[in-house]
Protein backbone atom coordinates (compact mmCIF):
# COMPACT_ATOMS: atom_id res chain seq x y z
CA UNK A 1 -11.21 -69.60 -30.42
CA UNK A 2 -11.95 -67.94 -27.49
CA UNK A 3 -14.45 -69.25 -25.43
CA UNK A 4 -15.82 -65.82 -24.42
CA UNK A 5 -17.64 -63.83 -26.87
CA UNK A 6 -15.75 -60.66 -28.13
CA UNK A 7 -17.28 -57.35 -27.02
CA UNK A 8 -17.11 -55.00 -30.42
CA UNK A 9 -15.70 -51.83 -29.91
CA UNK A 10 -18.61 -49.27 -30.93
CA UNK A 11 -17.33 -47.24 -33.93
CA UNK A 12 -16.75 -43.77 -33.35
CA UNK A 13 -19.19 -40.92 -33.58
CA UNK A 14 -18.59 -39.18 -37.33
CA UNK A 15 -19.18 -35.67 -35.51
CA UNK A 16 -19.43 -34.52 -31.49
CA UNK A 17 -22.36 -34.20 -30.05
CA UNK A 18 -23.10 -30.55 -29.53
CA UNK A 19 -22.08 -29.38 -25.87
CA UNK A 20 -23.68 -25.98 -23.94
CA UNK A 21 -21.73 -23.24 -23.92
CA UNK A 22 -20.44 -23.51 -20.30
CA UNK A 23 -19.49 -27.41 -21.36
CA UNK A 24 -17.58 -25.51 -23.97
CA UNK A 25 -15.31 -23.88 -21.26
CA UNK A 26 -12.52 -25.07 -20.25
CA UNK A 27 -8.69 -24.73 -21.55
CA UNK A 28 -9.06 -21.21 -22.69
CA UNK A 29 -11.12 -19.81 -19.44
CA UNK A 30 -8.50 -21.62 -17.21
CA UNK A 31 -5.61 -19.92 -19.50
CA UNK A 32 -7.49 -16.26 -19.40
CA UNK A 33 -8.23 -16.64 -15.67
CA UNK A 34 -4.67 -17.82 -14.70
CA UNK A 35 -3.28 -14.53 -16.32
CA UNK A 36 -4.34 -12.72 -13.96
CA UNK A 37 -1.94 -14.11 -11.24
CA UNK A 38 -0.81 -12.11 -8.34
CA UNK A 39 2.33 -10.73 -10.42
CA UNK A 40 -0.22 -9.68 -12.99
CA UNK A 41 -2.53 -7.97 -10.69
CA UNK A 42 0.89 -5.97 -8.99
CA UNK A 43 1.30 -4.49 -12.72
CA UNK A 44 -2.07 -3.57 -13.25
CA UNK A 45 -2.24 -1.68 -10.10
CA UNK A 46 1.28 -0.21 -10.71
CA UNK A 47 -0.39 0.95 -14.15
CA UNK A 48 -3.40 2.48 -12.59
CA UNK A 49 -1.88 3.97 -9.59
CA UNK A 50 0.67 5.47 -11.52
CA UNK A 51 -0.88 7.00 -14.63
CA UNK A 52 -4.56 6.91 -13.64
CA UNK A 53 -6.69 6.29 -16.62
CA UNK A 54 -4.26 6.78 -19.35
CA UNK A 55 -3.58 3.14 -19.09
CA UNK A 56 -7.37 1.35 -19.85
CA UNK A 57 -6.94 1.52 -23.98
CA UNK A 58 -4.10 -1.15 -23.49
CA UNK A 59 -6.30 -3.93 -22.24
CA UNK A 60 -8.67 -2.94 -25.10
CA UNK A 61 -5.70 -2.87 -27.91
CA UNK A 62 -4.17 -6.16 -26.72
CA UNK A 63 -7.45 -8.62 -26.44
CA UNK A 64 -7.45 -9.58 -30.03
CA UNK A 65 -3.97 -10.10 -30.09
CA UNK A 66 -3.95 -12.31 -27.28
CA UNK A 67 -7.36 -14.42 -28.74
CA UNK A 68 -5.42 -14.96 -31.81
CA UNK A 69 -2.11 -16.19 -30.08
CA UNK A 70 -3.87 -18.04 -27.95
CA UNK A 71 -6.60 -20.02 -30.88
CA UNK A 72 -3.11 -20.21 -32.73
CA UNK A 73 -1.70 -22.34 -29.41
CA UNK A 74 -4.96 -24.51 -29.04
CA UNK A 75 -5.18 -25.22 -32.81
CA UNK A 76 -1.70 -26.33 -32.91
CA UNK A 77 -2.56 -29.05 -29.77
CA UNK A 78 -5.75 -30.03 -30.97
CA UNK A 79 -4.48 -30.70 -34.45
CA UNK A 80 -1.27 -31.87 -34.08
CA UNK A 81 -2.01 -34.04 -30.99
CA UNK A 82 1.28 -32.83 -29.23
CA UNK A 83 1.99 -29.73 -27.10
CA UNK A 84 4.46 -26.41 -28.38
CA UNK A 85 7.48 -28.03 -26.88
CA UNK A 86 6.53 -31.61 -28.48
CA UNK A 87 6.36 -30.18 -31.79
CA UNK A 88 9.17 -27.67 -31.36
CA UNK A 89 11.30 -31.25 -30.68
CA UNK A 90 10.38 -32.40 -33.59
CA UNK A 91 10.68 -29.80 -36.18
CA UNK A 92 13.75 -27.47 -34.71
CA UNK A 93 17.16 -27.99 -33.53
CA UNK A 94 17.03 -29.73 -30.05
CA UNK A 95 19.68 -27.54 -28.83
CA UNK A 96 16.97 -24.53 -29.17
CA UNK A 97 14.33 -26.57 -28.16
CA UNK A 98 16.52 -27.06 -24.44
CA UNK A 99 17.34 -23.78 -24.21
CA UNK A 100 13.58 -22.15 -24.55
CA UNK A 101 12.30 -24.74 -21.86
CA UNK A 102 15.20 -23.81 -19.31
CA UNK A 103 14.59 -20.12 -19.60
CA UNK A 104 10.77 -21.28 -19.49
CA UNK A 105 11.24 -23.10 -16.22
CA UNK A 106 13.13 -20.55 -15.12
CA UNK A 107 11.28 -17.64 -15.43
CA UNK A 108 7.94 -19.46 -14.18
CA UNK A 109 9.58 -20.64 -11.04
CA UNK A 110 10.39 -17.23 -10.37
CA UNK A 111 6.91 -16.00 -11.18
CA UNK A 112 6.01 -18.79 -8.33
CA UNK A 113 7.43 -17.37 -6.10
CA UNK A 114 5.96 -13.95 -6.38
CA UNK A 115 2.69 -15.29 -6.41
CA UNK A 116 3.10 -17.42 -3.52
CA UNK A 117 4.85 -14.99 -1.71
CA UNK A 118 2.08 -12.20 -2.48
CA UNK A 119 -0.73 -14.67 -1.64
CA UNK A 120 1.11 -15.44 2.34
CA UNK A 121 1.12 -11.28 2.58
CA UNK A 122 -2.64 -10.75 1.59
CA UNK A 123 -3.13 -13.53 4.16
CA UNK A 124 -1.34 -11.82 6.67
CA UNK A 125 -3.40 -8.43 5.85
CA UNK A 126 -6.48 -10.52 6.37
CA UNK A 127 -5.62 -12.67 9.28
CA UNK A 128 -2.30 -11.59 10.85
CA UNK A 129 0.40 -14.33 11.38
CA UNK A 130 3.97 -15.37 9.50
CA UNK A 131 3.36 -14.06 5.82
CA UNK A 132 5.98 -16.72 4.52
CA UNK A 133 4.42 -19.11 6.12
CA UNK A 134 1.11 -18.61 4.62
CA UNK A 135 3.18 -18.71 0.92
CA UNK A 136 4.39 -22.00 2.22
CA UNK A 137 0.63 -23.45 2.53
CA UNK A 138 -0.66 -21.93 -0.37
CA UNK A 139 2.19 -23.46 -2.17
CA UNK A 140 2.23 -27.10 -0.74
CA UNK A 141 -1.63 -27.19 -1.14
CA UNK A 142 -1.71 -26.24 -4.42
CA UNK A 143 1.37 -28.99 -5.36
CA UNK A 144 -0.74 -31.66 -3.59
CA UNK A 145 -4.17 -30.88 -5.33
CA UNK A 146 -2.01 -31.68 -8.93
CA UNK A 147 -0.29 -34.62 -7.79
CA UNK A 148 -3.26 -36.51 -6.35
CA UNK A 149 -6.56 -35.43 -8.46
CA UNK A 150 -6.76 -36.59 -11.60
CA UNK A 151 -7.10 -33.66 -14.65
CA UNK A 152 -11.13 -34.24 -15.13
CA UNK A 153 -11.76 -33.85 -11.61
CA UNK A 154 -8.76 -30.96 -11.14
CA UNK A 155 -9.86 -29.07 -14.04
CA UNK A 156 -13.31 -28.50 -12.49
CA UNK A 157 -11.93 -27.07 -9.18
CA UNK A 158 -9.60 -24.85 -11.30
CA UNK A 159 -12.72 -23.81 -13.70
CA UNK A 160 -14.57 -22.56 -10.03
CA UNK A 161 -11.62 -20.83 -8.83
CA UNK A 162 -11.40 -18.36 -12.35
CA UNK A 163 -14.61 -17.26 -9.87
CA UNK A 164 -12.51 -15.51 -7.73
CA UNK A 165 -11.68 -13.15 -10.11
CA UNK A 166 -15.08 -11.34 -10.16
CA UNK A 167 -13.75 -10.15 -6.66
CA UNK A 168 -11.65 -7.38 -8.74
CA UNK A 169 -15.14 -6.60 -10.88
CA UNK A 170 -17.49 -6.38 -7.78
CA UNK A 171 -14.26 -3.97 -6.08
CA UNK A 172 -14.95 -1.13 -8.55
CA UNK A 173 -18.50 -0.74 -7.49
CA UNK A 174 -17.69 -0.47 -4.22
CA UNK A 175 -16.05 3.00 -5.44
CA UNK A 176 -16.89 6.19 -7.04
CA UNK A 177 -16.06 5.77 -11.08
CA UNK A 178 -16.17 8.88 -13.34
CA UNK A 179 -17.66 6.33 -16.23
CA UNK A 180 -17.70 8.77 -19.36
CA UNK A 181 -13.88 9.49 -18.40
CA UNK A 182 -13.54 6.00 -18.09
CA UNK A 183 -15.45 5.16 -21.72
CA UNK A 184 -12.92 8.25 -23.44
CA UNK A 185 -9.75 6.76 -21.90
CA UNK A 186 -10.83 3.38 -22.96
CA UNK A 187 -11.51 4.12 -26.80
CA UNK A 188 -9.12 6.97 -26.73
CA UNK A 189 -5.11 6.42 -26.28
CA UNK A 190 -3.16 8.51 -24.03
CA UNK A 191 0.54 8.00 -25.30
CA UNK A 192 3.79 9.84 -23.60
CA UNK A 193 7.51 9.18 -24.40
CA UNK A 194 8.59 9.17 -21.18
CA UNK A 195 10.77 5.86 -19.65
CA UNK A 196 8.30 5.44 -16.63
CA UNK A 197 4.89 5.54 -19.17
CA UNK A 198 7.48 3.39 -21.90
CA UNK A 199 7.66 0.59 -19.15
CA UNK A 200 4.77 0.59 -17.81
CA UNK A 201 3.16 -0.28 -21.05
CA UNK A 202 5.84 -2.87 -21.98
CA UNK A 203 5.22 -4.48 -18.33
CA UNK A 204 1.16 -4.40 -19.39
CA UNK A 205 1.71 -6.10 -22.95
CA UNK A 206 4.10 -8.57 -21.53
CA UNK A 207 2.08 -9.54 -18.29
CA UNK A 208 -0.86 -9.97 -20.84
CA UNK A 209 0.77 -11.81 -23.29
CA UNK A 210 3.12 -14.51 -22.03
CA UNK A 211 4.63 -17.81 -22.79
CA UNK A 212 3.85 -20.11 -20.00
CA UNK A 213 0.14 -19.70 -21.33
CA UNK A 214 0.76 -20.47 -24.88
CA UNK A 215 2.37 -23.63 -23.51
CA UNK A 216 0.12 -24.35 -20.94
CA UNK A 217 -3.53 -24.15 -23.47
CA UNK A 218 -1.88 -26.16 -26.40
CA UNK A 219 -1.08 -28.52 -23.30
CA UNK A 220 -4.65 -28.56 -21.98
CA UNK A 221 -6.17 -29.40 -25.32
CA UNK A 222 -4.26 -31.96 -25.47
CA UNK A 223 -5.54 -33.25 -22.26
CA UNK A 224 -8.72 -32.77 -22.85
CA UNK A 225 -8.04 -35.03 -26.41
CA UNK A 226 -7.20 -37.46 -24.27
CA UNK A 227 -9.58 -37.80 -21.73
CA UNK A 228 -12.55 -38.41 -24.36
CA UNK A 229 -11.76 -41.99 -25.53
CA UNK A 230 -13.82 -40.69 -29.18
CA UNK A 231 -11.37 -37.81 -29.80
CA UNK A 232 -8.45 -37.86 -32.34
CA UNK A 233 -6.12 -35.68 -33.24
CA UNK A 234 -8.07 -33.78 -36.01
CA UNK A 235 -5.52 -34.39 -38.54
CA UNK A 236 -6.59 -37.49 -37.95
CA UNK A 237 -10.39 -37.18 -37.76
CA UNK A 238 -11.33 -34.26 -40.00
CA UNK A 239 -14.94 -34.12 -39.59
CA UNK A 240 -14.35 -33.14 -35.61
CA UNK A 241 -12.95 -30.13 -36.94
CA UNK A 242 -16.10 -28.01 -37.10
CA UNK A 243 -17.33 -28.52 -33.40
CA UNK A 244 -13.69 -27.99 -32.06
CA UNK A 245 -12.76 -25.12 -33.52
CA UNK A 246 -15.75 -23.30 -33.06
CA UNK A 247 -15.65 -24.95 -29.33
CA UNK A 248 -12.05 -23.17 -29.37
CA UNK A 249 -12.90 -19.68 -30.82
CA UNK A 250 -15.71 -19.75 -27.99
CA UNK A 251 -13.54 -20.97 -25.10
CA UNK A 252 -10.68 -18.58 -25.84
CA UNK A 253 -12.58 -15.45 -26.85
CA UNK A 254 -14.85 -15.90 -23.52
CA UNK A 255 -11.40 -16.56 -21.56
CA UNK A 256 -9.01 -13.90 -22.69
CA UNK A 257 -12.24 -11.98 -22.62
CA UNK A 258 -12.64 -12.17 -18.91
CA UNK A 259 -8.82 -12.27 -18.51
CA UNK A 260 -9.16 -8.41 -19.44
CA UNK A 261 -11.93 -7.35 -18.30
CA UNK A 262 -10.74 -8.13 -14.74
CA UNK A 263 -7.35 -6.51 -15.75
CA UNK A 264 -9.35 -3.21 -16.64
CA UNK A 265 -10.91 -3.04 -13.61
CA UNK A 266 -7.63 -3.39 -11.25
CA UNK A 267 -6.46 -0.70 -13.58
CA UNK A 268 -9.51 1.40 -12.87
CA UNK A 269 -9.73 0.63 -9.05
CA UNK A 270 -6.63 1.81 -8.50
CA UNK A 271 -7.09 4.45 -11.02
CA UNK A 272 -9.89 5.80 -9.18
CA UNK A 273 -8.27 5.09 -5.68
CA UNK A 274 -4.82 5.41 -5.16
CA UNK A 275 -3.91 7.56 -8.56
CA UNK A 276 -6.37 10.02 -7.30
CA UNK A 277 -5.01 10.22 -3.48
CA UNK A 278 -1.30 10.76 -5.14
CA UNK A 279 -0.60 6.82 -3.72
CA UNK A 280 1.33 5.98 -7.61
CA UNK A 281 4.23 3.74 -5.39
CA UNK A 282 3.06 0.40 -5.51
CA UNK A 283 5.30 -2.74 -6.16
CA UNK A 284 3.07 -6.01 -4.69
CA UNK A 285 -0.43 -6.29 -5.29
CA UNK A 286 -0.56 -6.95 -1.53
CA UNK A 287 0.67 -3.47 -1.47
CA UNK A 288 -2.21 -2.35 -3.66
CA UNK A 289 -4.51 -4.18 -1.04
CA UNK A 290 -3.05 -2.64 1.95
CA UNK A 291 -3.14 1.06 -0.08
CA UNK A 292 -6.95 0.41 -0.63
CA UNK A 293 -7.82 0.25 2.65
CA UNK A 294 -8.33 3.61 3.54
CA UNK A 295 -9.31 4.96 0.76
CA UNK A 296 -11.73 2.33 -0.45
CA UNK A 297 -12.76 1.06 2.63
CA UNK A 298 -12.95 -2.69 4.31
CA UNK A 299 -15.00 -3.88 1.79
CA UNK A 300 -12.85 -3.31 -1.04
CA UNK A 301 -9.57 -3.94 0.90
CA UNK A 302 -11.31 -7.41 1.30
CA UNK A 303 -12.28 -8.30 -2.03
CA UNK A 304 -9.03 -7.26 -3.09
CA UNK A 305 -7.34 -9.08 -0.97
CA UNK A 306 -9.50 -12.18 -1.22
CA UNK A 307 -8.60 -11.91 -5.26
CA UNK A 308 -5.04 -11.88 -4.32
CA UNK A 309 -5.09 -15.97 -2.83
CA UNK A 310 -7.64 -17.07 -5.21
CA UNK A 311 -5.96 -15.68 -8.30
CA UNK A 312 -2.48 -17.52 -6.79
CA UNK A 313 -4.05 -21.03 -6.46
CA UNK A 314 -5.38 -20.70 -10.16
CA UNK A 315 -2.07 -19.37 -11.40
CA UNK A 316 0.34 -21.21 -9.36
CA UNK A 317 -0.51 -24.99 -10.91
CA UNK A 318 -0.69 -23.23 -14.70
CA UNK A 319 3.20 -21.62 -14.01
CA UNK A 320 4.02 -25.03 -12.51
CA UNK A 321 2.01 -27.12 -15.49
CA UNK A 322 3.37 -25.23 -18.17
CA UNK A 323 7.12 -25.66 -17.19
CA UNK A 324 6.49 -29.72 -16.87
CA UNK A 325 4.48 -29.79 -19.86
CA UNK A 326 7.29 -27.98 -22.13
CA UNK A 327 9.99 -30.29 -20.31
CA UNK A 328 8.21 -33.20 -21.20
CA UNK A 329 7.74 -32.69 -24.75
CA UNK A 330 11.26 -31.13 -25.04
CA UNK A 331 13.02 -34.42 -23.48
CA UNK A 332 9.88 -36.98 -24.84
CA UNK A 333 8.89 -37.89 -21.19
CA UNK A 334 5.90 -39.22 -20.13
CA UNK A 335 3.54 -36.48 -19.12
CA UNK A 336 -0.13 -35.58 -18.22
CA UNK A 337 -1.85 -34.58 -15.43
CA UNK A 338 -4.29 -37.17 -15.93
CA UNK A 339 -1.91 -40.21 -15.20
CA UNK A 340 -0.58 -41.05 -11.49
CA UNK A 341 3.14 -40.04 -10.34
CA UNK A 342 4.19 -43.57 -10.94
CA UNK A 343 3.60 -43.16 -14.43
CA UNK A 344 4.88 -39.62 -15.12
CA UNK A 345 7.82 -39.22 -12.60
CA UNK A 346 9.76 -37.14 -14.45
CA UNK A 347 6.58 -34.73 -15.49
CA UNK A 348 5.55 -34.38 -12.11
CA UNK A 349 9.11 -33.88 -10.39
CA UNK A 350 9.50 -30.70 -12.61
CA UNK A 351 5.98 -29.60 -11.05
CA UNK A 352 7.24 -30.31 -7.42
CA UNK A 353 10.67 -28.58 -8.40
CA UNK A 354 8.98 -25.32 -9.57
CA UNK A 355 6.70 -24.90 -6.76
CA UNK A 356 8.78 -26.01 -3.86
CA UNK A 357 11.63 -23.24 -5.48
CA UNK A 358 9.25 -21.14 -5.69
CA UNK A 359 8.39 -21.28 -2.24
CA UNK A 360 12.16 -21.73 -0.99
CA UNK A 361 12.79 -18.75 -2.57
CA UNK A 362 10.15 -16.29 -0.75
CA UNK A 363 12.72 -17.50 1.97
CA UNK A 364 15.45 -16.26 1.07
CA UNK A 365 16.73 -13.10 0.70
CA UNK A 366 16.31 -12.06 -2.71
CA UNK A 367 14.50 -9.11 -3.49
CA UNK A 368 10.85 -9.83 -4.78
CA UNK A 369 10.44 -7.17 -7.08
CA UNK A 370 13.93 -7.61 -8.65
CA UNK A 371 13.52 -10.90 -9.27
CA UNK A 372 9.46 -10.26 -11.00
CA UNK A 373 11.22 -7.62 -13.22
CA UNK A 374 13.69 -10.53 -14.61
CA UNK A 375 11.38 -12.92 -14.63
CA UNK A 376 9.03 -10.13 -16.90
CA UNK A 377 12.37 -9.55 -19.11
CA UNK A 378 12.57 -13.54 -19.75
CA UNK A 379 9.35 -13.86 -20.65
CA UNK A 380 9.26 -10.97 -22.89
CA UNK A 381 12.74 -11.71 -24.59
CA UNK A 382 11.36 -15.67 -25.00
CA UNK A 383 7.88 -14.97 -26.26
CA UNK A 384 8.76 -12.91 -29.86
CA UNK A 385 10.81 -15.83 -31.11
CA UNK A 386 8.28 -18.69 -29.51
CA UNK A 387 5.28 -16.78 -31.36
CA UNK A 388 7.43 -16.56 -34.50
CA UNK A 389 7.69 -20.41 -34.44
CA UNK A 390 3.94 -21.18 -33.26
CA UNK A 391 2.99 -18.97 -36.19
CA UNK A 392 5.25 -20.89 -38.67
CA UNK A 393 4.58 -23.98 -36.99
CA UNK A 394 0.60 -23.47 -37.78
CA UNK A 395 1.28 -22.45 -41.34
CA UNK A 396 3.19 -25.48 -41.86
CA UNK A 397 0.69 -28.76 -43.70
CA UNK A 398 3.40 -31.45 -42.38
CA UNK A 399 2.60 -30.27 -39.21
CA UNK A 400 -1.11 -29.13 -39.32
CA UNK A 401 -2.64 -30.98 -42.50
CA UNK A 402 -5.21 -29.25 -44.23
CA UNK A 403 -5.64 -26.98 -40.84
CA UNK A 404 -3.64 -24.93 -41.67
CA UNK A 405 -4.26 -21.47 -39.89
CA UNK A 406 -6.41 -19.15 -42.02
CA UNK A 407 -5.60 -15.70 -43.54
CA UNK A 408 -7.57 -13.67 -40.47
CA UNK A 409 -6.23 -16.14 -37.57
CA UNK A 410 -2.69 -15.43 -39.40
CA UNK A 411 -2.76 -11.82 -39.30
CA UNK A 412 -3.82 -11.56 -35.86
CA UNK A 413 -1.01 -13.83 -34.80
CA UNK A 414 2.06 -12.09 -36.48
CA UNK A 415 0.18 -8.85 -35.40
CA UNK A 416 0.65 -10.03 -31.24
CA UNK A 417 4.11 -11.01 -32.60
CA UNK A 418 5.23 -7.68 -34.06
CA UNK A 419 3.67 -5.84 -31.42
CA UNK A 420 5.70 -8.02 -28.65
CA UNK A 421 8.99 -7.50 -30.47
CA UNK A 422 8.33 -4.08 -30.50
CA UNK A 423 7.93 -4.25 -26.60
CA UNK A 424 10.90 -6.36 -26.17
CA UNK A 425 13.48 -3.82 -28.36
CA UNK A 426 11.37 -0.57 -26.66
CA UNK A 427 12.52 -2.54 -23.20
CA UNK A 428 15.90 -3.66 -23.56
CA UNK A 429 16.57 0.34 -25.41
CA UNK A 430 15.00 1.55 -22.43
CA UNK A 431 17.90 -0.65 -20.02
CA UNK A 432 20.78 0.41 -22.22
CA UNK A 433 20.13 4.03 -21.82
């Protein structure tokens, strides 16, 4: 017998202790927020400066669609215990399972290096000096902050930087807005069949709606299980069910919420802007910066711009997370942003890989809008059959218990499903002809 008294391990609470609603926050703000990355913000404005108004009812139309894909991705983490590409391993052919993650990585290290690349130009509007060297900065930084804080202190700076996103709400009142036109387009939708309008929308739906954040929130509730020494898997601890999901449904609705609000007001900014003054060429949200300028004013120009590096440090880590997380799971690595390099090497070389290509390639000479548009048709081709599988995946009891998703939570989810493969065959018609 041990001459030192055994501590005894205090028994686990039988439910969590209720939490205030910005305690609540967390995986699904950082998720919303991060949509909005510098690539995102370059469609939005596209959208508005193109077509004006006619645009707005999309963000309305596709935020229940993306709260239910999104609750279907957290659900499927907090349940299970595992993340998409985890449970993909485990219930689907490896061979698929290899293939999704590849185009995964692949298509996120390109969406790096847009965002890095945008966030050294809207530096360079702001402050002069070497654009790409900016991107370089931006992109080192944000690799660092990942590799040497641990998630429960990370997660905190990422919550503060979704704050720089109220830059693009604050921008519109710095401008004239015709609100009752603004209200009709909103509840109203505008449709043309023309390939311009077509593309535009696809670009909207897909930028909205994309992969890397289905992988990335299943991920982060994952994390978050394991940072709380009480928390179990729920199929393993039923009565935290309750608090969770509702902690979920609040979390996501409040982030995808936010996530498109700030997309409707790009849309409208330049709407009201650059639409108006007949400016509808705009590739890079730096562009749509730079365009604002005189039209808008300094003010605007700055908060826009300001957006643009804020939104990149937010988004960059969640492209570069996602594409380790899936990795992980796909080849059973260890993984986690809580746990130090030396215990994850292989999780966080696929981190350091992504961003560091990324930034390599805003050095090269490879056209930056060419290679968004690809990285756009990727994610759009990937998502319908990954959303097929999350949905079957959360229907399944050997894989979710008795939490099995429910009747509403399923429609919603096959609805963002159907309405992506209709995007995808609209866009791939649209490059045949």
């Amino acid at each position: 017998m041990s001459k030192y008294p055994l501590t005894p391990t205090p028994p686990a609470p039988k439910r969590l202790a209720p939490r205030s609603w910005l305690h609540k926050l967390g995986p699904g703000l950082i998720t919303g927020a991060a949509d909005d990355d510098p690539s995102g913000i370059a469609t939005y404005s596209q959208a508005g400066a193109q077509f004006g108004l006619h645009m707005l009812w999309a963000i309305l139309f596709t935020y229940p669609l993306m709260v239910g894909i999104q609750i279907v991705s957290a659900q499927i983490g907090r349940v299970s215990g595992k993340g998409l590409a985890g449970n993909l391993r485990a219930h689907f052919p490896a061979g698929l399972v290899y293939a999704v993650v590849a185009l995964l990585l692949a298509a996120n290290t390109i969406n790096i290096a847009a965002d890095v690349s945008a966030m050294g130009e809207a530096m360079n509007l702001i402050a002069g000096g070497s654009a790409h060297w900016y991107a370089a900065l931006f992109g080192v930084v944000s690799l660092l902050l990942q590799v040497f804080i641990p998630y429960t202190r990370y997660v905190r700076i990422l919550k503060w930087l979704t704050l720089a996103l109220l830059a693009y709400v604050a921008t519109v009142f710095s401008v004239q807005v015709p609100w009752l036109a603004v209200a009709k387009a909103t509840v109203m939708p505008h449709l043309e069949w023309s390939q311009g309008y077509v593309t535009t929308m696809v670009a909207v739906f897909g930028t909205t709606i994309s992969p890397y954040l289905f992988f990335w929130q299943a991920s982060q509730e994952v994390e978050e299980l394991q940072a709380c020494p009480w928390s179990q898997p729920l199929r393993n601890a039923p009565e935290q069910a309750s608090a969770n999901f509702h902690r979920i449904k609040v979390d996501t609705a409040i982030g995808m919420g936010f996530s498109n609000l700030v997309a409707f007001f790009i849309i409208l900014t330049t709407a009201v802007t650059l639409h108006l003054h007949g400016a509808s060429s705009i590739d890079t949200s730096a562009q749509a910066a730079a365009a604002l300028r005189p039209l808008a004013g300094e003010f605007a120009f700055a908060l826009f711009s300001a957006g643009i590096i804020g939104t990149g440090l937010l988004a960059v880590p969640v492209l570069a997370g996602s594409a380790a997380y899936a990795m992980a799971g796909a080849f059973q690595w260890e993984k986690g942003l809580e746990k130090k390099v030396s215990q994850a090497k292989k999780f966080y070389g696929i981190i350091a890989f992504s961003t560091l290509a990324g930034i390599g390639l805003g050095f090269a000479a490879i056209d930056p809008i060419k290679a968004l548009y690809w990285s756009a048709v990727v994610n759009g081709v990937i998502s319908v059959p990954i959303m097929a599988v999350m949905m079957l995946m959360a229907s399944r009891s050997a894989i979710m218990g008795r939490f099995v998703i429910r009747p509403r939570l399923k429609l919603l989810g096959w609805s963002a499903t159907a309405v992506m493969l209709l995007a995808v065959v609209t866009m791939l018609w649209m490059m045949a002809t």
